[in-house]
PDB file of N, CA and C in Angstrom:
ATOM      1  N   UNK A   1     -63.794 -28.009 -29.279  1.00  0.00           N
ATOM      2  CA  UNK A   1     -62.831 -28.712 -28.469  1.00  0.00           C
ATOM      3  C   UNK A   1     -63.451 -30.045 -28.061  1.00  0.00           C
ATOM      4  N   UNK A   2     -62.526 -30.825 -28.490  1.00  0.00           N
ATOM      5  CA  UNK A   2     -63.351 -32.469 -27.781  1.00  0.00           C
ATOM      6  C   UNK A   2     -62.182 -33.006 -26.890  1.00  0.00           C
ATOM      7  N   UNK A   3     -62.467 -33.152 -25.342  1.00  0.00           N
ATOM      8  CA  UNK A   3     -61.805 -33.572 -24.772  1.00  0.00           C
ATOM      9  C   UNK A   3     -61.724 -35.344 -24.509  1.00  0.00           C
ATOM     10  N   UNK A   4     -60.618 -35.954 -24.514  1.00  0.00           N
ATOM     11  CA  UNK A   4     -60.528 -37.135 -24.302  1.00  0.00           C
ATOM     12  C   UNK A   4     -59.807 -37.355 -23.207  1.00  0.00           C
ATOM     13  N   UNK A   5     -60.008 -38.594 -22.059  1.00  0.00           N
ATOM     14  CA  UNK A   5     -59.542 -38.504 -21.083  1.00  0.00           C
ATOM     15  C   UNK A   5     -57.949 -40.025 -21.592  1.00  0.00           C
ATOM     16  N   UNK A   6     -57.654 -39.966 -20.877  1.00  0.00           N
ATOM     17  CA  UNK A   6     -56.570 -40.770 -21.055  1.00  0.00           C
ATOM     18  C   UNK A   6     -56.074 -41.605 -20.253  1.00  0.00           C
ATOM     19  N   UNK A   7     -55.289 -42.629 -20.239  1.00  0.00           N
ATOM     20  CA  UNK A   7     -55.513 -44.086 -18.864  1.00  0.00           C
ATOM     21  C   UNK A   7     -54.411 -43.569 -18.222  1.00  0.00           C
ATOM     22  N   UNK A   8     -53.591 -43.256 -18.671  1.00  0.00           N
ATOM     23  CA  UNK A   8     -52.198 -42.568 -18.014  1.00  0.00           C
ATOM     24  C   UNK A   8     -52.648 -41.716 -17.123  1.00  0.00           C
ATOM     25  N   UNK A   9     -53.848 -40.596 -17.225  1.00  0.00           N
ATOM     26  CA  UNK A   9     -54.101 -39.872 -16.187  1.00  0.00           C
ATOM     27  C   UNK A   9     -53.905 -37.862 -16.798  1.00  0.00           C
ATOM     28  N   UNK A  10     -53.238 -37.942 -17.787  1.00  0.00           N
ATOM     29  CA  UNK A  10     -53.478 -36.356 -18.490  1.00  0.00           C
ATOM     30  C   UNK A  10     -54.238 -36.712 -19.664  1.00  0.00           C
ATOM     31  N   UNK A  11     -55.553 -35.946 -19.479  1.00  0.00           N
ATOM     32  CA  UNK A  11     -56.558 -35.516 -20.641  1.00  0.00           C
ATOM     33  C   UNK A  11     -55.947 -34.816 -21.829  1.00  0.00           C
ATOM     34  N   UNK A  12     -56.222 -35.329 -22.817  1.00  0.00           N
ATOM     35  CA  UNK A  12     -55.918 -34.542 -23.844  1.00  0.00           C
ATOM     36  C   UNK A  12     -57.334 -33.685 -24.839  1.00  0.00           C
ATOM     37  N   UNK A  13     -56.885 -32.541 -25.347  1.00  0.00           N
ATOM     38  CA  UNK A  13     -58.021 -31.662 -25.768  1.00  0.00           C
ATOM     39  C   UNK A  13     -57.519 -31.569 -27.254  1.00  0.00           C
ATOM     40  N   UNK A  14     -58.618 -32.039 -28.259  1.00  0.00           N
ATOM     41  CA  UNK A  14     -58.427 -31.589 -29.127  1.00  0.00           C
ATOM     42  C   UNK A  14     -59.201 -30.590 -30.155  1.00  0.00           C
ATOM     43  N   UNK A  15     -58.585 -30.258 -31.195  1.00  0.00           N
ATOM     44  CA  UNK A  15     -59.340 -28.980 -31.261  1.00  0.00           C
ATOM     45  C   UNK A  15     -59.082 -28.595 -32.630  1.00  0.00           C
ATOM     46  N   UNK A  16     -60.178 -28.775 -33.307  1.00  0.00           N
ATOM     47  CA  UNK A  16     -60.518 -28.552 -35.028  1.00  0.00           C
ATOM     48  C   UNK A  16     -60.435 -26.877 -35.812  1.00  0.00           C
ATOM     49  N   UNK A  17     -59.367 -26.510 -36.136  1.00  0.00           N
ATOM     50  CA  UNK A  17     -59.511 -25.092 -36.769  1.00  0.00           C
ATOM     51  C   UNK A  17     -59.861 -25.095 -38.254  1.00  0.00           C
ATOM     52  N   UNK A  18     -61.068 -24.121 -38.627  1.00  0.00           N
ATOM     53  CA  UNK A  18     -61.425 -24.383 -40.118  1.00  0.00           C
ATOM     54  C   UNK A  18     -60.417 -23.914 -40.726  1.00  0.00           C
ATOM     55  N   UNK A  19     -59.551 -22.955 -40.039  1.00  0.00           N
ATOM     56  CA  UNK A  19     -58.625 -22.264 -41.068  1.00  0.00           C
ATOM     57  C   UNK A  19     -57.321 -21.447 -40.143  1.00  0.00           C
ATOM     58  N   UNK A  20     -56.334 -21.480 -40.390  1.00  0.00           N
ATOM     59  CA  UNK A  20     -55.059 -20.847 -40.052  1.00  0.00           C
ATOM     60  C   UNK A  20     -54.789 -19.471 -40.245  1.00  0.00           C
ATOM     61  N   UNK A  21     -55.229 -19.315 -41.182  1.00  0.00           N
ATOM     62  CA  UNK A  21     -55.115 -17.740 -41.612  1.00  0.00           C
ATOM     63  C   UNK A  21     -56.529 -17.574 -42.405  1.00  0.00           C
ATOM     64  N   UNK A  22     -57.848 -17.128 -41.603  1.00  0.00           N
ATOM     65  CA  UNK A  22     -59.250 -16.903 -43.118  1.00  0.00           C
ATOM     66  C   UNK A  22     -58.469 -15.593 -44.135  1.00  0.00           C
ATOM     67  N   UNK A  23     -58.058 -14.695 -43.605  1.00  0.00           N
ATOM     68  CA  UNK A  23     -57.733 -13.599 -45.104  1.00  0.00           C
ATOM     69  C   UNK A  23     -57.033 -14.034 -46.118  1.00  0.00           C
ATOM     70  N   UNK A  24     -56.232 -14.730 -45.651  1.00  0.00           N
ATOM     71  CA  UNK A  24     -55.578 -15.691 -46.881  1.00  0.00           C
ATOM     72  C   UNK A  24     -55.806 -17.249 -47.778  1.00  0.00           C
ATOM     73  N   UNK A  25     -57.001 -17.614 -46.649  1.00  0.00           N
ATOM     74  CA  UNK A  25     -57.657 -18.776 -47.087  1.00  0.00           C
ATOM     75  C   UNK A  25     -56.811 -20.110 -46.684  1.00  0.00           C
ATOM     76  N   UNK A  26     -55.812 -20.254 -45.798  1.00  0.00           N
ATOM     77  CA  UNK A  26     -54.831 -20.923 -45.292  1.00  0.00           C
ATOM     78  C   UNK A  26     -55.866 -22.527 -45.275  1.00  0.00           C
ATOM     79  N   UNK A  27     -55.942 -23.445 -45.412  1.00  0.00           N
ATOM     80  CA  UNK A  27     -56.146 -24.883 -44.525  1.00  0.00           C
ATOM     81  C   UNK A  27     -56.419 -24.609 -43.282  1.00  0.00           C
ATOM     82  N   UNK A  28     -57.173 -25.605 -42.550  1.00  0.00           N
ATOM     83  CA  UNK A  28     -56.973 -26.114 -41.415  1.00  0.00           C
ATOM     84  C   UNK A  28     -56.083 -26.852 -41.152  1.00  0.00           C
ATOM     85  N   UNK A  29     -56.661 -26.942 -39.331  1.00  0.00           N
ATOM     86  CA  UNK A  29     -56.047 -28.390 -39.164  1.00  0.00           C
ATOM     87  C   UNK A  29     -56.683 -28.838 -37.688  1.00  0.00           C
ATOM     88  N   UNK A  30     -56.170 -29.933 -37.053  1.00  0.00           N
ATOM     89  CA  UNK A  30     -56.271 -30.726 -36.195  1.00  0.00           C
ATOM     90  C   UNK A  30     -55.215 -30.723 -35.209  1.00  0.00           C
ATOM     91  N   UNK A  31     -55.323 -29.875 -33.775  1.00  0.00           N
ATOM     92  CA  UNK A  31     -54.277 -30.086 -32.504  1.00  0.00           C
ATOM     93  C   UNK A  31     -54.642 -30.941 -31.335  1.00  0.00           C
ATOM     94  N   UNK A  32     -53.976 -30.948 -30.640  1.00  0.00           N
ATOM     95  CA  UNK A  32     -53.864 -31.958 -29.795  1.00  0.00           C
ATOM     96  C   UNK A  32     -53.079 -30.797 -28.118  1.00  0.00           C
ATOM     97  N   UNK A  33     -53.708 -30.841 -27.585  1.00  0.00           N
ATOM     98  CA  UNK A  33     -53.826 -30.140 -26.173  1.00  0.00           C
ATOM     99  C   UNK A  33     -53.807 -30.801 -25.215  1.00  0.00           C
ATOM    100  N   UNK A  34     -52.324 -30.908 -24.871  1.00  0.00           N
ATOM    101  CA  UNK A  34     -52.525 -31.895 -22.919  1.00  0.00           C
ATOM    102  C   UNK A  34     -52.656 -31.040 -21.757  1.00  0.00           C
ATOM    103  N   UNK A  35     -52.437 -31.565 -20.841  1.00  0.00           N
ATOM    104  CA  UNK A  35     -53.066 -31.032 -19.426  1.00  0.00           C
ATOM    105  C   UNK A  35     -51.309 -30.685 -19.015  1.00  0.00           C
ATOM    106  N   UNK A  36     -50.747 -31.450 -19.619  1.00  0.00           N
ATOM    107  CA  UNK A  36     -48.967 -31.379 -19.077  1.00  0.00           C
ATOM    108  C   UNK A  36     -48.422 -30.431 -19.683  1.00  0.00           C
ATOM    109  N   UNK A  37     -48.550 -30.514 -21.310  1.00  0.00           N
ATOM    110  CA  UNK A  37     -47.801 -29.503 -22.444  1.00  0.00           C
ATOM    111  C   UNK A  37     -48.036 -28.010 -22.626  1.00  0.00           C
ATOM    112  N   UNK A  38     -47.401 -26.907 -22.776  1.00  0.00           N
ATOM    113  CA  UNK A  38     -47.577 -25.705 -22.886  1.00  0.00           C
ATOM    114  C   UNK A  38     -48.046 -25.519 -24.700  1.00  0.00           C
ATOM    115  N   UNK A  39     -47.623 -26.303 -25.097  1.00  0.00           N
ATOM    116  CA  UNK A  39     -47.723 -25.856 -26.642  1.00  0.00           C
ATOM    117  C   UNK A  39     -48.407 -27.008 -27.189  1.00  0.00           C
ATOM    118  N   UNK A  40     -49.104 -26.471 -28.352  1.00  0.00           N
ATOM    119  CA  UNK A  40     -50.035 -27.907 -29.175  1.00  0.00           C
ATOM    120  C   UNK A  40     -48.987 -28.804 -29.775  1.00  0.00           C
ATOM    121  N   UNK A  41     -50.016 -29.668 -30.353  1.00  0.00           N
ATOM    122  CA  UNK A  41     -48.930 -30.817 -31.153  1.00  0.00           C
ATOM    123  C   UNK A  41     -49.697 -31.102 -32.468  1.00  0.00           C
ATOM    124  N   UNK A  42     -49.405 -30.791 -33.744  1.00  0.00           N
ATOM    125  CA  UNK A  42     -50.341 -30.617 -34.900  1.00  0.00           C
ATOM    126  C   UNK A  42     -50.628 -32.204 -35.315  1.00  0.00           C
ATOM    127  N   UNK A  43     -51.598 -32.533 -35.088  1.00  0.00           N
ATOM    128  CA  UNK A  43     -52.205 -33.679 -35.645  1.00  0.00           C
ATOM    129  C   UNK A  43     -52.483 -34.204 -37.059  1.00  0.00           C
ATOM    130  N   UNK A  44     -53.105 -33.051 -37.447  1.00  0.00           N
ATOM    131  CA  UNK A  44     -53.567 -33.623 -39.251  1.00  0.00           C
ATOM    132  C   UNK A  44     -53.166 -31.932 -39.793  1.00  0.00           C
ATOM    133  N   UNK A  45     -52.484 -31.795 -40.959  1.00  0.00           N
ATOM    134  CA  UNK A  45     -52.459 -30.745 -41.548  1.00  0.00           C
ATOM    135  C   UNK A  45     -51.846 -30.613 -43.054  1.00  0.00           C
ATOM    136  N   UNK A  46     -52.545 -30.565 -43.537  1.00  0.00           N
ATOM    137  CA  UNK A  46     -53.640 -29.545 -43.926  1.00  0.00           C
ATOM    138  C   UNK A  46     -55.207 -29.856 -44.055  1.00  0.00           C
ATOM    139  N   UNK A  47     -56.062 -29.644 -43.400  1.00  0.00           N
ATOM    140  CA  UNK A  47     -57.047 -30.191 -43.797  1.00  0.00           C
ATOM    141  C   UNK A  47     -58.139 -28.645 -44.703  1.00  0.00           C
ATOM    142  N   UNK A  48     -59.138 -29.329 -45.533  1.00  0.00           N
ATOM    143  CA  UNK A  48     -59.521 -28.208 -46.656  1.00  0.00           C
ATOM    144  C   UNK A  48     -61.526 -28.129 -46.080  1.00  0.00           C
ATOM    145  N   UNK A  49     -61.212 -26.789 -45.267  1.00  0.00           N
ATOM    146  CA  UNK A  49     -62.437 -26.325 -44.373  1.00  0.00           C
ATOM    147  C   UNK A  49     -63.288 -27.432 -43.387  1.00  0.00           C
ATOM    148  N   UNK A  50     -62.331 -28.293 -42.582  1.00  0.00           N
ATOM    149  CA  UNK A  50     -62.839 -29.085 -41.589  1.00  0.00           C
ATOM    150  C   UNK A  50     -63.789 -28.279 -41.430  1.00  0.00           C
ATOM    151  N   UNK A  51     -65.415 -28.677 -41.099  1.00  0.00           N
ATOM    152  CA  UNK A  51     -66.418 -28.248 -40.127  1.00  0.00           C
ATOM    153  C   UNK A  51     -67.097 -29.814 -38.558  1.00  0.00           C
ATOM    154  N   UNK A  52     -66.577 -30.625 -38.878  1.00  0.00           N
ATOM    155  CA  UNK A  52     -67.216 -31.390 -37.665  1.00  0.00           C
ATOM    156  C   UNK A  52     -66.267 -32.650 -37.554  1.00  0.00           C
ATOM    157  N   UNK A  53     -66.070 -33.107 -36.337  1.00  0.00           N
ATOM    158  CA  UNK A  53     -65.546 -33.939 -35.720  1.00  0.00           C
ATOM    159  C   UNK A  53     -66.040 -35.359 -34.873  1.00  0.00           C
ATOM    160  N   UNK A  54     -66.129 -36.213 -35.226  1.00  0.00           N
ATOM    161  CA  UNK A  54     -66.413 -37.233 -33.536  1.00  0.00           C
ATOM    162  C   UNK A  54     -65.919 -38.314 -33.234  1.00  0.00           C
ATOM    163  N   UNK A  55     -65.762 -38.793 -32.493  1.00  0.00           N
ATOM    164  CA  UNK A  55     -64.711 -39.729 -31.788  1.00  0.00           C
ATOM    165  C   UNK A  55     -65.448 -40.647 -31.821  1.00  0.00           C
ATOM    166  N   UNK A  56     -64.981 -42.126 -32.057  1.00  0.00           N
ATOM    167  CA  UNK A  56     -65.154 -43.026 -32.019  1.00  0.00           C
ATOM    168  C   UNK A  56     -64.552 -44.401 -30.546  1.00  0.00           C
ATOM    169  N   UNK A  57     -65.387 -43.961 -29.851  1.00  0.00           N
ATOM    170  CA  UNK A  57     -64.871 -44.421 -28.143  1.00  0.00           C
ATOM    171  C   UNK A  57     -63.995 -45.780 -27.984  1.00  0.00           C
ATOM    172  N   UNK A  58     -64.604 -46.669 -29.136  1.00  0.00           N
ATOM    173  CA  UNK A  58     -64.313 -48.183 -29.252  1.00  0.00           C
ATOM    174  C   UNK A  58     -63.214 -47.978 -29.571  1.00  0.00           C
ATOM    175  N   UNK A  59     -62.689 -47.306 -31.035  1.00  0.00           N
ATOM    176  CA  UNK A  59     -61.448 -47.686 -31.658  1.00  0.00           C
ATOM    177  C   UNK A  59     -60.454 -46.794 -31.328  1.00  0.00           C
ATOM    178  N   UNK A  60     -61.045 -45.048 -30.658  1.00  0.00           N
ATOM    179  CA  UNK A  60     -60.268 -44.609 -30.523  1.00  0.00           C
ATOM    180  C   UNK A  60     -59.977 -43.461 -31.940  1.00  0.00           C
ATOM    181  N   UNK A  61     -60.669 -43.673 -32.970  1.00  0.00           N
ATOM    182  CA  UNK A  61     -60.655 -43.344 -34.182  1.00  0.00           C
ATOM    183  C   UNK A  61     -61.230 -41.488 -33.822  1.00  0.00           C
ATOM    184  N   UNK A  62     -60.554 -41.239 -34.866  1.00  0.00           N
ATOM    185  CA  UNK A  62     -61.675 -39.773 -34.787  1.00  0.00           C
ATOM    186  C   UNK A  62     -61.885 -39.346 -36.407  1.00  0.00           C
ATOM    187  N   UNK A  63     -62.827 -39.190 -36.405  1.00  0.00           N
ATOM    188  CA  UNK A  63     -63.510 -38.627 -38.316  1.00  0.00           C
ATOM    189  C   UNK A  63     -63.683 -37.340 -37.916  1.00  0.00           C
ATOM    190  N   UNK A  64     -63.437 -36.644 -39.202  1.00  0.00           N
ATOM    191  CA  UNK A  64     -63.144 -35.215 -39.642  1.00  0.00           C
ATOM    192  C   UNK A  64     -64.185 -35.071 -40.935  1.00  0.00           C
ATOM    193  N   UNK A  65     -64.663 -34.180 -40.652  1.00  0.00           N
ATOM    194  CA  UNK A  65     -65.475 -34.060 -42.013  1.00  0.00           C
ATOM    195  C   UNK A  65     -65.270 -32.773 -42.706  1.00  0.00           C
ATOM    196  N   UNK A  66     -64.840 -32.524 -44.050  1.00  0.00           N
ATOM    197  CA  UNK A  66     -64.506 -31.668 -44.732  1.00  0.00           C
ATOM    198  C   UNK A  66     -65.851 -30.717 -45.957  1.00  0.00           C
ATOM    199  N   UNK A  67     -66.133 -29.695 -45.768  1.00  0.00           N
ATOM    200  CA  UNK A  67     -67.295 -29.415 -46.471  1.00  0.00           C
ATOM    201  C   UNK A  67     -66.969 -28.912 -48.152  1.00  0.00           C
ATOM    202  N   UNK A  68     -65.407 -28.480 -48.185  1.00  0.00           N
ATOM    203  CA  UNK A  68     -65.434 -28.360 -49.388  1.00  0.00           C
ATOM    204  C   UNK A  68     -65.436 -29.611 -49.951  1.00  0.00           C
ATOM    205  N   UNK A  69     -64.558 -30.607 -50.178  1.00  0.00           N
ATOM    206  CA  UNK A  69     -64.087 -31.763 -50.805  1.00  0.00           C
ATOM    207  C   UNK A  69     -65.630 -32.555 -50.388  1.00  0.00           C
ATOM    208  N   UNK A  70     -66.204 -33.110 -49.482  1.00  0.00           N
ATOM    209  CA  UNK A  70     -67.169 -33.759 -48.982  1.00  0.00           C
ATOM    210  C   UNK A  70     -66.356 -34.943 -48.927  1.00  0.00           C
ATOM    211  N   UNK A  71     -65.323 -34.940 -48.131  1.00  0.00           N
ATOM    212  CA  UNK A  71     -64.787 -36.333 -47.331  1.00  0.00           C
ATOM    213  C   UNK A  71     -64.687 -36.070 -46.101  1.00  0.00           C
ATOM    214  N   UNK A  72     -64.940 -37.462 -45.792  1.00  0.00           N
ATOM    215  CA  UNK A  72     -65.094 -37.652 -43.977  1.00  0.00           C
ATOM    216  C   UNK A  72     -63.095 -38.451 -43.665  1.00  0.00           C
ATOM    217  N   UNK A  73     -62.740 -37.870 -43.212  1.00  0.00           N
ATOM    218  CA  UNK A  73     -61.234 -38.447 -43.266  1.00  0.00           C
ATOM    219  C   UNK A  73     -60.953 -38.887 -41.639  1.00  0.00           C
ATOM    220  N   UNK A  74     -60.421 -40.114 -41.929  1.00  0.00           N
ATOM    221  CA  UNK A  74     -60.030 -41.046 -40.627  1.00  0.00           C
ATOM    222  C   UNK A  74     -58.922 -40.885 -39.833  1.00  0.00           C
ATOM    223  N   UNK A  75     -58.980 -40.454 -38.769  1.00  0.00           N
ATOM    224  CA  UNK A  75     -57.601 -40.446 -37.918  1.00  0.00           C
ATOM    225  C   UNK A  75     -57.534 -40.903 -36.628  1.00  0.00           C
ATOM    226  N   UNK A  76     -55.895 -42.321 -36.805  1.00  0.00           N
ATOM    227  CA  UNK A  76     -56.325 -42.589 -35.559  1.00  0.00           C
ATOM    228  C   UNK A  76     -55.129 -42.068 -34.203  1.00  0.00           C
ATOM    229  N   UNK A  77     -55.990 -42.080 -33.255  1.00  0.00           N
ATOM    230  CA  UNK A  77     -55.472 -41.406 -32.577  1.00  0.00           C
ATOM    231  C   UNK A  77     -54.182 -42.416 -31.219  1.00  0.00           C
ATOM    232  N   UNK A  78     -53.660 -41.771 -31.049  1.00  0.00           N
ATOM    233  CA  UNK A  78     -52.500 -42.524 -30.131  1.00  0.00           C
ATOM    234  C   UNK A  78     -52.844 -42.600 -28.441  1.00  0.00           C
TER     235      UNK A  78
END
């Protein structure tokens, strides 16, 4: 979970799953968790065995890094 705070005043949490379903081998993905909302908001999906994440403070950017494929994939965030 990497929490980001926000100027508006609700933090948002986000939160990297390697996989949706492991018995079936489903994708990941990328949610998005506010302090206001009851339910997530899917960010990036499908992603193929996300293992690491980090935010980029300046731009706001966040990289995803994928271990099968070996791409680091860019997302920016709102």
């Amino acid at each position: 979970m990497l929490p980001v705070k926000q100027r508006r005043g609700a933090d948002h949490f986000f939160v990297l799953e390697f996989s949706t379903n492991q018995l079936q081998g489903a994708p990941g993905r990328l949610s998005r968790y506010s302090n206001f909302a009851s339910l997530p908001v899917v960010i990036t999906d499908p992603l193929v065995t996300p293992t690491s994440r980090a935010r980029d403070a300046a731009t706001g950017e966040l990289f995803i890094t994928e271990i099968r494929t070996g791409k680091i994939i860019r997302v920016q965030l709102q």
